[in-house]
Protein backbone atom coordinates (compact mmCIF):
# COMPACT_ATOMS: atom_id res chain seq x y z
CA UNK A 1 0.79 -8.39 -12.36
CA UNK A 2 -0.13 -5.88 -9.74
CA UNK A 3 2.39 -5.19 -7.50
CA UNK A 4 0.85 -2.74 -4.96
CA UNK A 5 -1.50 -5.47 -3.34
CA UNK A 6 0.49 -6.02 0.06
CA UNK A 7 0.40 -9.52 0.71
CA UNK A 8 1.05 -12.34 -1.69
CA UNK A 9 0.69 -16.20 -1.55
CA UNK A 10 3.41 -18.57 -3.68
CA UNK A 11 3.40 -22.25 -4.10
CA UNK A 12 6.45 -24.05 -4.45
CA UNK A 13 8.69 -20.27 -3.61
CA UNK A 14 11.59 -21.99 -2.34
CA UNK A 15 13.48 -22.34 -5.91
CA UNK A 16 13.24 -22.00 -9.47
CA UNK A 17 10.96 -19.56 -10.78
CA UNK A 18 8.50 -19.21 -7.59
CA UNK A 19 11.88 -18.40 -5.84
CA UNK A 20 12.32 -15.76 -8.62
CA UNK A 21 8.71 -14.11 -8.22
CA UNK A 22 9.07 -14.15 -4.46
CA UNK A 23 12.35 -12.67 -4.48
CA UNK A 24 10.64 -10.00 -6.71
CA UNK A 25 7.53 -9.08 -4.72
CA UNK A 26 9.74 -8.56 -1.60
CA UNK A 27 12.25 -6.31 -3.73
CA UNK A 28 9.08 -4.55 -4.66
CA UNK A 29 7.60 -4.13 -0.29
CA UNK A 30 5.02 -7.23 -0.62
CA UNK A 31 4.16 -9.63 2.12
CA UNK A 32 5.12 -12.90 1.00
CA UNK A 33 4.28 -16.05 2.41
CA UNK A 34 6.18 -19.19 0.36
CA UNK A 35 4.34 -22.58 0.41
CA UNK A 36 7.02 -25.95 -0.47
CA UNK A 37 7.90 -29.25 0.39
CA UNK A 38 11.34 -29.29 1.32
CA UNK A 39 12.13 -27.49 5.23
CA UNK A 40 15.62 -27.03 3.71
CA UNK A 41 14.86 -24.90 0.60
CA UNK A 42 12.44 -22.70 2.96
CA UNK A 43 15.19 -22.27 5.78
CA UNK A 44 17.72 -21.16 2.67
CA UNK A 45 15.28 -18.55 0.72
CA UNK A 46 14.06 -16.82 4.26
CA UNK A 47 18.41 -16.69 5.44
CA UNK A 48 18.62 -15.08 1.94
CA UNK A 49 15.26 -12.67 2.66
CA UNK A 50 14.15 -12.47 6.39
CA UNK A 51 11.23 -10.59 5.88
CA UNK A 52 9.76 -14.03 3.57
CA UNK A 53 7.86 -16.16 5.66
CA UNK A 54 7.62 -20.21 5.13
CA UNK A 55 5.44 -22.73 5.53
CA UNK A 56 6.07 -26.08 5.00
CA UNK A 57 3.04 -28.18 3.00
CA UNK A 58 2.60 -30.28 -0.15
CA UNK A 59 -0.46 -29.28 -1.43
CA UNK A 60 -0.32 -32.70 -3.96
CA UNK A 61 -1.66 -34.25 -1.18
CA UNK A 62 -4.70 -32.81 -0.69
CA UNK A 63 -5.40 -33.38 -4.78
CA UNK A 64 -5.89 -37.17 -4.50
């Protein structure tokens, strides 16, 4: 895992482990843009890190 690149893209960011990696990257001075279902979970991880930014999507959909 590089951590120098500047911006980084995580799928379902909002909890678990992709919370975990996200929460890392922006420890480490990344740009990092969280992808996830729930509006909720997003709201909570970016009160917990401002600088994250959300989006909300399920990306299952576009895989039917």
């Amino acid at each position: 895992m590089n951590l120098q690149q500047p911006h980084v893209l995580i799928t379902g960011g909002s909890e678990g482990i992709g919370f975990g990696l996200a929460s890392r990257f922006i420890q480490a001075g990344n740009d990092v843009l969280i992808i996830g279902r729930n509006r909720d979970n997003l709201k909570k991880a970016s009160a917990i890190f401002p600088r994250l930014r959300t989006f909300v999507n399920d990306i299952g959909i576009l895989c039917h």
